[in-house]
C-alpha atoms as a PDB file:
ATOM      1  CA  UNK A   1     -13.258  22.618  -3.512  1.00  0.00           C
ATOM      2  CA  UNK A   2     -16.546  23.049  -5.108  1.00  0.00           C
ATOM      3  CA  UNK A   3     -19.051  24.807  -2.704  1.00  0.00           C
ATOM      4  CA  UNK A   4     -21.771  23.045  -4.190  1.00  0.00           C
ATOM      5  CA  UNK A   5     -20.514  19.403  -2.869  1.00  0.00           C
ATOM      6  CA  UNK A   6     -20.197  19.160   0.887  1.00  0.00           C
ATOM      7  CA  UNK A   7     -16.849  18.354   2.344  1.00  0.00           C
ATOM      8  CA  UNK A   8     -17.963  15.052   3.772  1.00  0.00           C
ATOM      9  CA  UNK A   9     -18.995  13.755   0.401  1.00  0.00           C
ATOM     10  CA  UNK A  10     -15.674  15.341  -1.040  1.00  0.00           C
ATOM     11  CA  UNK A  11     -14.323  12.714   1.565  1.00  0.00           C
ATOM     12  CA  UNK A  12     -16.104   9.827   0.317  1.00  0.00           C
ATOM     13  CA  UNK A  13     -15.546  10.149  -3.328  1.00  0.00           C
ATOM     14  CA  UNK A  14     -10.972  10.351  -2.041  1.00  0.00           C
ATOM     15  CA  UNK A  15     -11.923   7.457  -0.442  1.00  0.00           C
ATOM     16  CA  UNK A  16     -13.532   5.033  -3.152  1.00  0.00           C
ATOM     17  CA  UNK A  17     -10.351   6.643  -5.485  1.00  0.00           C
ATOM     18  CA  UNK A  18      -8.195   5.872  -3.123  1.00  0.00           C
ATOM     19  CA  UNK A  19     -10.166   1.970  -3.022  1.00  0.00           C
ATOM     20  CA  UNK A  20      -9.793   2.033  -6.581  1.00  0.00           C
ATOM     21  CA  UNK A  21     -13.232   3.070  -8.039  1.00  0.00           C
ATOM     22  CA  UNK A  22     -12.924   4.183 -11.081  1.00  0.00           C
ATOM     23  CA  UNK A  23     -13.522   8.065 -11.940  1.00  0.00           C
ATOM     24  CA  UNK A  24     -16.961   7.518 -13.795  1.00  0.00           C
ATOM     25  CA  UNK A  25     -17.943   5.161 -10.566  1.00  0.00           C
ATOM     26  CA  UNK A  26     -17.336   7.606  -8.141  1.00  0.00           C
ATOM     27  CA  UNK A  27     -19.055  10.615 -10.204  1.00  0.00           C
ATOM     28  CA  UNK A  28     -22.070   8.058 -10.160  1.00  0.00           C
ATOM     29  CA  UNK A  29     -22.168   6.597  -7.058  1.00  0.00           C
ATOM     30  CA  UNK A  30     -22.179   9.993  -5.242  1.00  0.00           C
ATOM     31  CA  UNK A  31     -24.143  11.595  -7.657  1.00  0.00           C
ATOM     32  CA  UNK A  32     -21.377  14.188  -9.189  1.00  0.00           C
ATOM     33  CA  UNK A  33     -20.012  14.807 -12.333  1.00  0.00           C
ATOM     34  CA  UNK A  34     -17.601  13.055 -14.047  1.00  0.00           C
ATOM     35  CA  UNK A  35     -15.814  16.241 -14.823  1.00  0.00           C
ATOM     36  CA  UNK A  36     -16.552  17.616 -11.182  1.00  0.00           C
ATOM     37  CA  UNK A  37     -14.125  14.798 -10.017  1.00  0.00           C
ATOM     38  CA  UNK A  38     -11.684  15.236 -12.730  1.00  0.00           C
ATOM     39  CA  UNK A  39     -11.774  18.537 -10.935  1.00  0.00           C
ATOM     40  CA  UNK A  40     -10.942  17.578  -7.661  1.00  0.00           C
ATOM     41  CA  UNK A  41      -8.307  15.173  -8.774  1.00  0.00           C
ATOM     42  CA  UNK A  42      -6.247  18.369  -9.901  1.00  0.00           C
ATOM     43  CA  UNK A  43      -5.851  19.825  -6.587  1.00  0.00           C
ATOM     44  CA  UNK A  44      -2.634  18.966  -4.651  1.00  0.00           C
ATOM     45  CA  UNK A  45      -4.806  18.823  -1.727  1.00  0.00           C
ATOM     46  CA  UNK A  46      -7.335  16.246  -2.981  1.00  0.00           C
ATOM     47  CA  UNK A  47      -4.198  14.385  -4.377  1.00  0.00           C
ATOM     48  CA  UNK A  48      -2.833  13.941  -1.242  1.00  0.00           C
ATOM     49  CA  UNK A  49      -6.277  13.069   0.800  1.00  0.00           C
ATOM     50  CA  UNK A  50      -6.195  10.686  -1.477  1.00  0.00           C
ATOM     51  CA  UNK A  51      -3.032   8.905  -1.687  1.00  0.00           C
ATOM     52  CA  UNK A  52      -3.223   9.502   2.514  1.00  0.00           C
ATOM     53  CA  UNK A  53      -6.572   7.095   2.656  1.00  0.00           C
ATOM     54  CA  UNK A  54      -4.708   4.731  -0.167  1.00  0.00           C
ATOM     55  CA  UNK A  55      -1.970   4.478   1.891  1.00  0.00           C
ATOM     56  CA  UNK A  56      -3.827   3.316   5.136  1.00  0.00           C
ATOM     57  CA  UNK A  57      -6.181   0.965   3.143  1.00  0.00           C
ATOM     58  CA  UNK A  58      -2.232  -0.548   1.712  1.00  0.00           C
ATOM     59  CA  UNK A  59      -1.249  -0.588   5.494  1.00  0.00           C
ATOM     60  CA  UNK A  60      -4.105  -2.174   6.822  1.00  0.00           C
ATOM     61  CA  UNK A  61      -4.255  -4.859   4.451  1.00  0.00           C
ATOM     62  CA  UNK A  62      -0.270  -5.045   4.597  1.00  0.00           C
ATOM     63  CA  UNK A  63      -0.864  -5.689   8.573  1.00  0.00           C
ATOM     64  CA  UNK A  64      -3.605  -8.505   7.693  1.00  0.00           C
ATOM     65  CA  UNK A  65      -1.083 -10.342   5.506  1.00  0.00           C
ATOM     66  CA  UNK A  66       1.979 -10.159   7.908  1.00  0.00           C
ATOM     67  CA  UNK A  67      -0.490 -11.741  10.356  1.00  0.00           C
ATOM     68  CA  UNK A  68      -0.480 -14.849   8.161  1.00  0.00           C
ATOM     69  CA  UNK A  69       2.889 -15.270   6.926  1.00  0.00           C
ATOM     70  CA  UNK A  70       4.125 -16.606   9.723  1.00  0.00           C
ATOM     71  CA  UNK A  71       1.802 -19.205   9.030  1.00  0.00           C
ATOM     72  CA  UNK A  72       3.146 -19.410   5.551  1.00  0.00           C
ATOM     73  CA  UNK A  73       6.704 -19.191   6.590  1.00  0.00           C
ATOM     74  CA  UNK A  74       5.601 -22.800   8.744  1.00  0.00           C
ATOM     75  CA  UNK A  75       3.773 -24.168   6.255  1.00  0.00           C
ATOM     76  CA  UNK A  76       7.006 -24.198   4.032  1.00  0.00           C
ATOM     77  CA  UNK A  77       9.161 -25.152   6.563  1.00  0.00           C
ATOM     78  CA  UNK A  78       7.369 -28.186   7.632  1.00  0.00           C
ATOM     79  CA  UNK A  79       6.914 -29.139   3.623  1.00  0.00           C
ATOM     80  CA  UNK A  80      10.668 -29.441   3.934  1.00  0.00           C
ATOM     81  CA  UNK A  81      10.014 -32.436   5.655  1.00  0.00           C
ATOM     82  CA  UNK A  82       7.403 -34.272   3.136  1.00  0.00           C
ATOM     83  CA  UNK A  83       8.669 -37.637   2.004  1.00  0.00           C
ATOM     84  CA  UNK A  84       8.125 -36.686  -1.294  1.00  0.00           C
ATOM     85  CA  UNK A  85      11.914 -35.386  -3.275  1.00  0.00           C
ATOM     86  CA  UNK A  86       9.916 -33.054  -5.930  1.00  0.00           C
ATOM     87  CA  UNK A  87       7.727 -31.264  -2.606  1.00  0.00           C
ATOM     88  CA  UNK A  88      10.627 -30.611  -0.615  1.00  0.00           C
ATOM     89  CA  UNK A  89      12.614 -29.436  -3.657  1.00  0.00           C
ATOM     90  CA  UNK A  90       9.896 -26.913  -4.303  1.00  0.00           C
ATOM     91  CA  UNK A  91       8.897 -26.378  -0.522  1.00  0.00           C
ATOM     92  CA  UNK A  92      13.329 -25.230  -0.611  1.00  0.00           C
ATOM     93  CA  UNK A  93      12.963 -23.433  -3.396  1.00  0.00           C
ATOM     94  CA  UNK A  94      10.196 -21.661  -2.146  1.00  0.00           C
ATOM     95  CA  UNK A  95      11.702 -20.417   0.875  1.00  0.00           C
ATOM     96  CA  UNK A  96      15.110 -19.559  -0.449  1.00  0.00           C
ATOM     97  CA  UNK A  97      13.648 -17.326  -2.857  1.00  0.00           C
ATOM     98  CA  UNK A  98      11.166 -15.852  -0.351  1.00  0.00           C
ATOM     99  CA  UNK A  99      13.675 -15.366   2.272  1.00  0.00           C
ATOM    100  CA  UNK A 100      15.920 -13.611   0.167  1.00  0.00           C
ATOM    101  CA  UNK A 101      12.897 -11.276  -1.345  1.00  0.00           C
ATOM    102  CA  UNK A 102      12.534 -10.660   1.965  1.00  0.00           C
ATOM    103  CA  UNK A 103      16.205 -10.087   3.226  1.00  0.00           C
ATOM    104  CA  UNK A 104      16.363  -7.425  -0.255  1.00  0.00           C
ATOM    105  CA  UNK A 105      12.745  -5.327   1.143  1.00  0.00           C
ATOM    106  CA  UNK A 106      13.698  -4.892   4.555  1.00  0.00           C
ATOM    107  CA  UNK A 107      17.701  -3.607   3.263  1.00  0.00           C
ATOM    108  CA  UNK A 108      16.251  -1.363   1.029  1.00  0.00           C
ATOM    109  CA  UNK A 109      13.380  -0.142   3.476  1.00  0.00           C
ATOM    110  CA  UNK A 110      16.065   0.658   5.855  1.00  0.00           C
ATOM    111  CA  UNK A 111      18.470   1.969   3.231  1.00  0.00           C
ATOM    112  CA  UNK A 112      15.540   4.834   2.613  1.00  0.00           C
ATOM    113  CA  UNK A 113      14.732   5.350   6.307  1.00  0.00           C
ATOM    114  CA  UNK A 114      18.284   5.882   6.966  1.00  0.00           C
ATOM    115  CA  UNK A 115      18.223   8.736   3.863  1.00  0.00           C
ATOM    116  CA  UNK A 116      15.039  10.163   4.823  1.00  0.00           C
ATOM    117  CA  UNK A 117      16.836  10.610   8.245  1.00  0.00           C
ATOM    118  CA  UNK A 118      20.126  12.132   7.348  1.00  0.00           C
ATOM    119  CA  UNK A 119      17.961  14.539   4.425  1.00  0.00           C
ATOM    120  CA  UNK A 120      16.113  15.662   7.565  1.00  0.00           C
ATOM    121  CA  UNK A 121      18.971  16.053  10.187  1.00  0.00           C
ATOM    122  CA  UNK A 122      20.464  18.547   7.463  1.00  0.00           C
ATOM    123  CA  UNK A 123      17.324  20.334   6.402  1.00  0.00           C
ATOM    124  CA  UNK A 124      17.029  21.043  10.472  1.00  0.00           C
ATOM    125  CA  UNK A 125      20.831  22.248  10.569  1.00  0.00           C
ATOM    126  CA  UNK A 126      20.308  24.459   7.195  1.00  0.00           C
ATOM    127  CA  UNK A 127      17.218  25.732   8.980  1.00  0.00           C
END
């Protein structure tokens, strides 16, 4: 990294990438160059700072949501119940095709885990 641009600032420019400020943004808002940026976006380990803080600002507002969809989930549900034929057609709708989104994520989220586990239980046996 550039030894003109201390690392702290370095840290705060990954960060409002990884928030989704745009390139010229960032240059500005921390005083940098556009093309001093462009220059830290090449390195591997600026890439990965990056997608790190992305990934925890995803998490945290993945955590926020899952707070409410229970919520959701009972809002639907008691919809089922309206005396109205079109609102609980939509209210079942609604939650079949949820659920079964739902049902398809968490299978293939464990499908992975369960690959990411067997690739490492053989790269520790190869090692």
């Amino acid at each position: 990294m550039s030894p003109n641009v201390p690392s702290e600032k370095r840290s705060l420019i990954a960060a409002a990438l990884a928030s989704g400020t745009s390139l010229g943004e960032a240059a500005e808002q921390f005083g940098v160059s556009r093309k001093t940026v462009q220059r830290y976006l090449a390195r591997p380990g600026f890439q990965r700072l990056v997608a790190r803080l992305r990934g925890e600002l995803i998490a945290t507002a993945l955590g926020r949501m899952s707070q409410q969809m229970t919520r959701a989930a009972d809002t639907i549900a008691a919809l089922l119940d309206s005396d109205e034929q079109h609102i609980r057609l939509r209210a079942g709708r609604a939650m079949l095709s949820l659920g079964l989104r739902l049902r398809d994520s968490v299978e293939i989220a464990d499908r992975i885990q369960h690959l990411e586990d067997e690739f490492d239980r053989r790269q520790e046996t190869e090692a």
